[in-house]
C-alpha atoms as a PDB file:
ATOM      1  CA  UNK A   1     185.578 125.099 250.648  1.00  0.00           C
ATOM      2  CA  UNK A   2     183.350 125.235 247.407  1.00  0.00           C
ATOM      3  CA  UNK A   3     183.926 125.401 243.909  1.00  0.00           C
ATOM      4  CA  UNK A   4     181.313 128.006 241.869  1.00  0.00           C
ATOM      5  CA  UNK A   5     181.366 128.521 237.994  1.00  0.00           C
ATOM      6  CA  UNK A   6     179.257 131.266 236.870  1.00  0.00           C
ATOM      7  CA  UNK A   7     178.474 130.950 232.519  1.00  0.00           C
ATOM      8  CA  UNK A   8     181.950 130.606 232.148  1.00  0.00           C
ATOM      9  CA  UNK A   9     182.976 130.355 228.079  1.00  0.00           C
ATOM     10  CA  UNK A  10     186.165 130.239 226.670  1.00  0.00           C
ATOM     11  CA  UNK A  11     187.409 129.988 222.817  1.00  0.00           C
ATOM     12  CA  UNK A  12     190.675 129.594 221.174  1.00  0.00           C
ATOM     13  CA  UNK A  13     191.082 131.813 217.863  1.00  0.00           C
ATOM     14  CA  UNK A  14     187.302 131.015 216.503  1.00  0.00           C
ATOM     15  CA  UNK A  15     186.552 127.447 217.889  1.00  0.00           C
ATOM     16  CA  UNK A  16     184.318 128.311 221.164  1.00  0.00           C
ATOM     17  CA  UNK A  17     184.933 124.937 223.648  1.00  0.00           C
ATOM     18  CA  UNK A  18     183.411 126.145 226.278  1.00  0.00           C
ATOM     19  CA  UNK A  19     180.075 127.679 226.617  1.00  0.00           C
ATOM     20  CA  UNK A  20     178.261 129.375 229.323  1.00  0.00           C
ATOM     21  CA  UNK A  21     179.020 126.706 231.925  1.00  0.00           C
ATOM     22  CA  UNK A  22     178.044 126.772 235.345  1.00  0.00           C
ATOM     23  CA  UNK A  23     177.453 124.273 238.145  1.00  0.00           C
ATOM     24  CA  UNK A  24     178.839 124.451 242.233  1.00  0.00           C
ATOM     25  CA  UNK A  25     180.352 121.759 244.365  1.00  0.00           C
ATOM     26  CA  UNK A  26     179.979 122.472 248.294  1.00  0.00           C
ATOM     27  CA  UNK A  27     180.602 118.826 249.348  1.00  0.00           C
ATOM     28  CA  UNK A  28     183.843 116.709 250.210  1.00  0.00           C
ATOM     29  CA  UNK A  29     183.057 113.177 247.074  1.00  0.00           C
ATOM     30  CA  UNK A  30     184.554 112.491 243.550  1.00  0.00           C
ATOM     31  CA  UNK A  31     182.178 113.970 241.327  1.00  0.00           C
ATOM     32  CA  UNK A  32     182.500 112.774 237.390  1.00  0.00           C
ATOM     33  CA  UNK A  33     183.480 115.024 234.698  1.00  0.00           C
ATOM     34  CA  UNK A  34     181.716 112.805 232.362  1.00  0.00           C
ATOM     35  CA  UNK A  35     181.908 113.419 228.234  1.00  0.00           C
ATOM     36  CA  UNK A  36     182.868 112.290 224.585  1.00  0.00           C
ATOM     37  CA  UNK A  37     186.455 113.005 223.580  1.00  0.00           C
ATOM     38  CA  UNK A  38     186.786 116.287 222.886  1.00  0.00           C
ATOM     39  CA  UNK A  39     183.699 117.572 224.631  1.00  0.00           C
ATOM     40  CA  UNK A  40     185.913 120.772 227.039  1.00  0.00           C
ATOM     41  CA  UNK A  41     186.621 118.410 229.966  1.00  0.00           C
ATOM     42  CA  UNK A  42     190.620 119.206 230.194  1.00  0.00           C
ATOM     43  CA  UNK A  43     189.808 122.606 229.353  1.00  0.00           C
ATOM     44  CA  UNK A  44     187.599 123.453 232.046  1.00  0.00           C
ATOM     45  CA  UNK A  45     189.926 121.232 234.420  1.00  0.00           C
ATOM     46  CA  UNK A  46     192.080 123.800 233.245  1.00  0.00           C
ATOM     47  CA  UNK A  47     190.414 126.741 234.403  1.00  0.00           C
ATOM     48  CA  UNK A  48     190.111 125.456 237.423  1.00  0.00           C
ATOM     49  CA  UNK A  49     193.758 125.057 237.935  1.00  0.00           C
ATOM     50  CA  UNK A  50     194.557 128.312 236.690  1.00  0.00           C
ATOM     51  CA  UNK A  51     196.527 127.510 233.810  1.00  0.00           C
ATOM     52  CA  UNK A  52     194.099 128.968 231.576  1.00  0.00           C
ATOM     53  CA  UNK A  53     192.113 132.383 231.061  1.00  0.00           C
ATOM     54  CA  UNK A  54     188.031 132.290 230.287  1.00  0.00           C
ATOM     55  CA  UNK A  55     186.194 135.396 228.198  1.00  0.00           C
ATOM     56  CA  UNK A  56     183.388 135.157 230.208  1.00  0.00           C
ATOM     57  CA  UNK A  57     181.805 134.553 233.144  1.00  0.00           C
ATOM     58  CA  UNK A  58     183.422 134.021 236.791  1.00  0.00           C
ATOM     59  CA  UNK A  59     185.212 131.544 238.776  1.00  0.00           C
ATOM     60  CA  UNK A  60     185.627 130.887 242.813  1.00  0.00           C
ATOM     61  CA  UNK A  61     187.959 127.944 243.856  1.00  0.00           C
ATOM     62  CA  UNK A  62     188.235 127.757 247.574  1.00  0.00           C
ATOM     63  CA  UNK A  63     187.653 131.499 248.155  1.00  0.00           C
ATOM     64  CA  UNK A  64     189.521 132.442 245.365  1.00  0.00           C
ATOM     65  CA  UNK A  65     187.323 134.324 242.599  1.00  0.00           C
ATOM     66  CA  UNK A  66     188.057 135.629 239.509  1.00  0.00           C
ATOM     67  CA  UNK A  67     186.189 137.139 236.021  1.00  0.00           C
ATOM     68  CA  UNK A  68     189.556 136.372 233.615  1.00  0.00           C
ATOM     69  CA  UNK A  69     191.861 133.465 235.115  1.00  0.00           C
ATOM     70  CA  UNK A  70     192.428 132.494 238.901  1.00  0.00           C
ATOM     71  CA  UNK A  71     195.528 133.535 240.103  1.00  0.00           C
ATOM     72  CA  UNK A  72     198.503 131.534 241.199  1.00  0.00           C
ATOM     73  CA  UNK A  73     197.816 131.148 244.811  1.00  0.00           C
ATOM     74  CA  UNK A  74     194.902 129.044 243.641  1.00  0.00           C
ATOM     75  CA  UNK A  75     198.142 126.283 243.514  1.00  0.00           C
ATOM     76  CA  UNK A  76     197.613 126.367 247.652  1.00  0.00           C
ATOM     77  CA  UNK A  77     194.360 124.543 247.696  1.00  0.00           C
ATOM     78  CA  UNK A  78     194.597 122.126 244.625  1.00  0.00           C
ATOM     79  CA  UNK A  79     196.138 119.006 243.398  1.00  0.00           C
ATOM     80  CA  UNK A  80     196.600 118.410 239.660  1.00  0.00           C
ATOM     81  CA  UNK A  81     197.146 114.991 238.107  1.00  0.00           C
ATOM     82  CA  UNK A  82     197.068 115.780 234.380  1.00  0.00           C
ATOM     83  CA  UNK A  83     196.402 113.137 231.623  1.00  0.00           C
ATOM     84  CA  UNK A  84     199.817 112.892 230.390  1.00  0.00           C
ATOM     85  CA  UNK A  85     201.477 112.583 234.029  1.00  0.00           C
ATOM     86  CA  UNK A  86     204.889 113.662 233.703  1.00  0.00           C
ATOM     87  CA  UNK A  87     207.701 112.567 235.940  1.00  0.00           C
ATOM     88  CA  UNK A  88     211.193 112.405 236.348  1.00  0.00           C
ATOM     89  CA  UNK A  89     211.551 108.799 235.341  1.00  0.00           C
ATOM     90  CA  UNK A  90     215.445 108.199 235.797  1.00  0.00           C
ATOM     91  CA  UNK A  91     214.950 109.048 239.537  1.00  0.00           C
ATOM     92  CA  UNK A  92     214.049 106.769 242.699  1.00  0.00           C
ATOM     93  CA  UNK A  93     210.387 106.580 243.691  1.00  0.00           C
ATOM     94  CA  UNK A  94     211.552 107.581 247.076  1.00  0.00           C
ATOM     95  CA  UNK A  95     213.750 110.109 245.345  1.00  0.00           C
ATOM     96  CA  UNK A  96     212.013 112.242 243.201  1.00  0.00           C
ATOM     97  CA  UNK A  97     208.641 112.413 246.072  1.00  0.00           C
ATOM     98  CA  UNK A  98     211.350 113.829 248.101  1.00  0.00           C
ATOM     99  CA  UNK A  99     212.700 116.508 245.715  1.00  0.00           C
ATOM    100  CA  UNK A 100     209.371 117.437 244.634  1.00  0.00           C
ATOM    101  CA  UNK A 101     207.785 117.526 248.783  1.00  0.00           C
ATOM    102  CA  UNK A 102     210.899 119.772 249.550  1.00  0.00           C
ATOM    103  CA  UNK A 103     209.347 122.335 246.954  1.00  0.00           C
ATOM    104  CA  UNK A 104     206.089 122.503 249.359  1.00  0.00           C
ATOM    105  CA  UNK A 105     205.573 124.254 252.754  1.00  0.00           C
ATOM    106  CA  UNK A 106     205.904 120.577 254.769  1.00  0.00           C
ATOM    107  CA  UNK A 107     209.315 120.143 253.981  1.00  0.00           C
ATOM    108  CA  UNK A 108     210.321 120.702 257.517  1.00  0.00           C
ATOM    109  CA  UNK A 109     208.591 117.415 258.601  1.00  0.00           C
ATOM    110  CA  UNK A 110     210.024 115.655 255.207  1.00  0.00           C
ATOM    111  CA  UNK A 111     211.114 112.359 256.895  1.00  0.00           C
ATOM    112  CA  UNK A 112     207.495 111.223 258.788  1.00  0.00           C
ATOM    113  CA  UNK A 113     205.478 112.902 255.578  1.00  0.00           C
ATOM    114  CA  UNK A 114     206.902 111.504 252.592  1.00  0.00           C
ATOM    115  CA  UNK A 115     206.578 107.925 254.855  1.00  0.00           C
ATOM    116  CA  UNK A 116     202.746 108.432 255.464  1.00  0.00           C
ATOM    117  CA  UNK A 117     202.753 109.608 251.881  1.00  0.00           C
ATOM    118  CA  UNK A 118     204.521 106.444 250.242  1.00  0.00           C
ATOM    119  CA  UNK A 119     202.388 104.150 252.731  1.00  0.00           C
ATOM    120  CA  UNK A 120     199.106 105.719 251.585  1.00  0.00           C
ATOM    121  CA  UNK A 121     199.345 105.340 248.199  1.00  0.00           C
ATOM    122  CA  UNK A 122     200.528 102.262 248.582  1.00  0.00           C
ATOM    123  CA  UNK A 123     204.014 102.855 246.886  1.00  0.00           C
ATOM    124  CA  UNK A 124     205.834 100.937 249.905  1.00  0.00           C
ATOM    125  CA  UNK A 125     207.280  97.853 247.535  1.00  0.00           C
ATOM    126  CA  UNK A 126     208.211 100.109 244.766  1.00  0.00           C
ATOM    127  CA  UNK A 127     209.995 103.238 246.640  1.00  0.00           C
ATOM    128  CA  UNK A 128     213.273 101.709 245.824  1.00  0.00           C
ATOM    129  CA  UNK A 129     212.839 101.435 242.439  1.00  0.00           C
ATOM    130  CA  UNK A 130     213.768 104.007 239.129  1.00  0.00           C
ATOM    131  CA  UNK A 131     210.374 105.540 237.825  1.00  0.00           C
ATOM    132  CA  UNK A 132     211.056 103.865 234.388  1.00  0.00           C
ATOM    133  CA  UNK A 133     210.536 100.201 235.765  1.00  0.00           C
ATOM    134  CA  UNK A 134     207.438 100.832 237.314  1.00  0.00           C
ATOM    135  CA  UNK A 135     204.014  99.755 235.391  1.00  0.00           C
ATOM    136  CA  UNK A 136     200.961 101.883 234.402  1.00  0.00           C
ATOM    137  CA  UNK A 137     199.523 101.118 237.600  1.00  0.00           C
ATOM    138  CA  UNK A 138     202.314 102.435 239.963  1.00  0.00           C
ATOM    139  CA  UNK A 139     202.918 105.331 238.083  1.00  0.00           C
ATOM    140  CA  UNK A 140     199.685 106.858 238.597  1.00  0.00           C
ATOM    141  CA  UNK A 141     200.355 106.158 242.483  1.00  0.00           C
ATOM    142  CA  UNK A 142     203.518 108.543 241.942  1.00  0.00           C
ATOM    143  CA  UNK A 143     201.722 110.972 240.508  1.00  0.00           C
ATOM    144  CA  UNK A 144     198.588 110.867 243.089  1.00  0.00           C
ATOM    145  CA  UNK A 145     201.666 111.225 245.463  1.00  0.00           C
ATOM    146  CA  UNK A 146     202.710 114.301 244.125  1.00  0.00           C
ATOM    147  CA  UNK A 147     199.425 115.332 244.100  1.00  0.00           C
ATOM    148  CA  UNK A 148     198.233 115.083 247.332  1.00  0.00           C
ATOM    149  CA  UNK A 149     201.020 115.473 249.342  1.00  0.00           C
ATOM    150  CA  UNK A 150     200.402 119.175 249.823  1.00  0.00           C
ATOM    151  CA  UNK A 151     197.103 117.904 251.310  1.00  0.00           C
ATOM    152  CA  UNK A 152     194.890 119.920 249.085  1.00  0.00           C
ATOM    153  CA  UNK A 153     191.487 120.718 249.298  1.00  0.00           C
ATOM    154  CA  UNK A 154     190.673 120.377 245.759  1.00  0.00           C
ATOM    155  CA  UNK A 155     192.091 117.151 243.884  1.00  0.00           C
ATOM    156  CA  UNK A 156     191.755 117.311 240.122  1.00  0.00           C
ATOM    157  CA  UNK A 157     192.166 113.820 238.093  1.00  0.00           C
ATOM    158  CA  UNK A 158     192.387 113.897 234.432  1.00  0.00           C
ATOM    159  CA  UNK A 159     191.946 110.447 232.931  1.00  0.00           C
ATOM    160  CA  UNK A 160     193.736 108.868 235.958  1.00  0.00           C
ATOM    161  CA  UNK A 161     192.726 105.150 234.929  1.00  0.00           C
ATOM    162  CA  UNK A 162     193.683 105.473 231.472  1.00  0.00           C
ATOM    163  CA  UNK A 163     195.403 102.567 230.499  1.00  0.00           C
ATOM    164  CA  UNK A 164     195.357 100.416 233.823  1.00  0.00           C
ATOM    165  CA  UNK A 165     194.698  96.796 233.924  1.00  0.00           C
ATOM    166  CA  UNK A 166     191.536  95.409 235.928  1.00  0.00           C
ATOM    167  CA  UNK A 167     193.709  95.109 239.206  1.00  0.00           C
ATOM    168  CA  UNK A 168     195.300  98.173 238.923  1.00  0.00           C
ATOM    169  CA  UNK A 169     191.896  99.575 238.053  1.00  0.00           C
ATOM    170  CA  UNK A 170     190.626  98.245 241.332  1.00  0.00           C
ATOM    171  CA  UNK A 171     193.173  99.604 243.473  1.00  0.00           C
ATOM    172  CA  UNK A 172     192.989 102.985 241.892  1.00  0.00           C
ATOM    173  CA  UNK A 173     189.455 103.501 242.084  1.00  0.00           C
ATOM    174  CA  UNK A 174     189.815 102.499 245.681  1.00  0.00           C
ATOM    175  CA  UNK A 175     192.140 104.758 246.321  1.00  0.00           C
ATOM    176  CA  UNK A 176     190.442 107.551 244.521  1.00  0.00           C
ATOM    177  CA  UNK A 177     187.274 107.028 246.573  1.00  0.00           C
ATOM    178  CA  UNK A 178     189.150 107.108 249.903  1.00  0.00           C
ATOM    179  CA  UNK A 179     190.651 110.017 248.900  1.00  0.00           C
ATOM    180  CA  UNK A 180     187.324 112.240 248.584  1.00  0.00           C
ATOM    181  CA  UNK A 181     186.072 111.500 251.682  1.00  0.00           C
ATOM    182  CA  UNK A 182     187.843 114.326 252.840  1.00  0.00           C
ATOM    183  CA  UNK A 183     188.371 116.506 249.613  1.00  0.00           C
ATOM    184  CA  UNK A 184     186.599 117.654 247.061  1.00  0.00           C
ATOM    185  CA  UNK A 185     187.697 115.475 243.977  1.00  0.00           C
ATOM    186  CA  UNK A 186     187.498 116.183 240.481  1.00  0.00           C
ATOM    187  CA  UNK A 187     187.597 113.645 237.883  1.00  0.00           C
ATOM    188  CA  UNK A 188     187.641 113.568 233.924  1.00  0.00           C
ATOM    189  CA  UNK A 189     186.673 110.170 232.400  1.00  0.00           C
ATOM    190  CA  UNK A 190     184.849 109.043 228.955  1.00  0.00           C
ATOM    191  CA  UNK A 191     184.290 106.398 230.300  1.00  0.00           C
ATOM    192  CA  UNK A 192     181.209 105.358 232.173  1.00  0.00           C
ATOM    193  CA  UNK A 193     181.848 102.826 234.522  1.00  0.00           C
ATOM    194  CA  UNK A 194     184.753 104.904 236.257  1.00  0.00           C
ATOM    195  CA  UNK A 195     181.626 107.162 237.227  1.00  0.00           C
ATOM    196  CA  UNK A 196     180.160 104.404 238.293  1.00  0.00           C
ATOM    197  CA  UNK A 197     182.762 102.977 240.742  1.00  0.00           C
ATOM    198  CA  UNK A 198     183.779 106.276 241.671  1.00  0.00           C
ATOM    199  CA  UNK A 199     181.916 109.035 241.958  1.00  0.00           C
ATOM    200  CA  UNK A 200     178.622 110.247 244.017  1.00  0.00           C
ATOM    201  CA  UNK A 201     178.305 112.716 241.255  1.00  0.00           C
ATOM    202  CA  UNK A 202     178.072 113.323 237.754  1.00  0.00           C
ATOM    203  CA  UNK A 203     178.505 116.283 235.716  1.00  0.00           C
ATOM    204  CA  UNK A 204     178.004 115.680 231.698  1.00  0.00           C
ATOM    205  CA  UNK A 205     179.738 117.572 229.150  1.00  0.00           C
ATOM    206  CA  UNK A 206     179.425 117.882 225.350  1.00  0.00           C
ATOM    207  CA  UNK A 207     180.122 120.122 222.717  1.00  0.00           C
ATOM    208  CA  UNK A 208     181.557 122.805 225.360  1.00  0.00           C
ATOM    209  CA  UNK A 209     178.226 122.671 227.346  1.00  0.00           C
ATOM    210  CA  UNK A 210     177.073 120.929 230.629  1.00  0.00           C
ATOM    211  CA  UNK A 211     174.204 118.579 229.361  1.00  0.00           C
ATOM    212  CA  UNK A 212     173.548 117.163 232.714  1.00  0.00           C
ATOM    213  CA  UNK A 213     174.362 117.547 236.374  1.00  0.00           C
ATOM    214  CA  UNK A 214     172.839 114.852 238.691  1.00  0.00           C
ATOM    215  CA  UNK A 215     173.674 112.574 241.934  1.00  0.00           C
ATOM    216  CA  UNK A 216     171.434 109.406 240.032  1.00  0.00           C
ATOM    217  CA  UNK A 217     174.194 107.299 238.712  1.00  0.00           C
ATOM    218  CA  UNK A 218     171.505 104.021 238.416  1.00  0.00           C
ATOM    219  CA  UNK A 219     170.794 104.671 234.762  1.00  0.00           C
ATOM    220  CA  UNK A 220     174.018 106.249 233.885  1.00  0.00           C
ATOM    221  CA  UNK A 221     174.439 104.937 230.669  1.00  0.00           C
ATOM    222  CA  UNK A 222     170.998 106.088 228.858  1.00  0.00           C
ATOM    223  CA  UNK A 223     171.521 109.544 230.508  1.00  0.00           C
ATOM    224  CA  UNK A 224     175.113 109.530 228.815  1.00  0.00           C
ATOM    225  CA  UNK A 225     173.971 108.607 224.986  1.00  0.00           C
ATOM    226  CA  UNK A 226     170.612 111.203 225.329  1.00  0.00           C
ATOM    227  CA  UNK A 227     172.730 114.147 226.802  1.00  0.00           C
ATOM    228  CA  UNK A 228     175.717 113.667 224.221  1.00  0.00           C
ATOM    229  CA  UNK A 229     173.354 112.382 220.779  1.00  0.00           C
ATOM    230  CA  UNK A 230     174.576 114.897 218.122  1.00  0.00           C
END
């Protein structure tokens, strides 16, 4: 399992937001996708996914290559929490794991996975419950759910602590870590102490371009404001 960019650059009509940007991940961690707003980060997360064509350059997700947009079966190998996390919020916790776990090739073990899948994510107190009376907090668990539960190789995480209060922040972060330790995970922040609490890896993006790509998080903050200074 690795992930390989190769001067990928993409544009929509004449604004460029990506530019020739390259970097590999061989190793299971949570490595940082660390910028200012508007620097490319849920643009290349999209690329990844396969939701999006490049102009240039090439990609390989888990054996999967392409030179214009990775193809559908990419889906196999990757989870995909997006920013805006949509779900079903009239239905059951329980409820809507299940509909959306019967759409995935371990359906025919529903009952014992979508247990193990509640329990892990820590979703046990709340599976009884409608998705609109659930905080910030156990929302995101739903959607990490729904994420992982197709045990992917790849898990990507755009802004998954956005809005969480310090305990929820805690217990997501925890989670998030225990979850790379057999995964490669993926993870778009502005913010610099996520990468901090987080990741084993940091990947800085401005402007479209990677400024910085290093495993020294100890003087993460400097690095951030002399990589991103217009």
């Amino acid at each position: 399992m690795a992930i390989k960019l190769e001067h990928i650059s993409k544009s929509i009509g004449t604004t460029q937001i990506l530019r020739d940007v390259s970097f590999t991940i061989e190793e299971n961690g949570v490595v940082g996708l660390l910028g200012p707003n508007g620097a490319g980060k849920t643009s290349l997360m999209k690329i990844l996914t396969g939701l999006w064509d490049f102009q240039s350059g090439t990609a390989e997700v888990c054996g999967v290559k392409s030179d214009r947009q990775l193809p559908h079966e990419i889906t196999r190998h990757i989870g995909y929490l997006p920013e805006n996390n949509p779900l079903y919020e009239d239905m059951y916790v329980r409820e809507y794991l299940q509909f959306m776990l019967s759409l995935t090739e371990h359906e025919r073990n529903m009952n014992g996975t979508l247990s193990n899948l509640i329990d892990m994510v820590g979703l046990t107190p709340m599976a009884h419950k409608r998705i609109r009376e659930l905080s910030k907090g156990y929302r995101q668990r739903v959607g990490l759910a729904q994420a992982v539960m197709s045990d992917p190789e790849l898990l990507i995480l755009d802004e998954p602590t956005t809005g969480l209060d310090p305990n929820q922040l805690d217990e997501i972060r925890a989670l998030i870590r225990e979850l790379g330790k057999d995964r490669i995970v993926i993870l778009s922040t502005h913010i610099l102490q996520e990468v901090s609490a987080m990741c084993n890896r940091a990947i800085i993006i401005a402007e479209g371009q990677i400024r910085e790509d290093t495993t020294d998080l100890s003087n993460l903050e400097q690095l951030f404001r002399e990589r991103t200074r217009l």
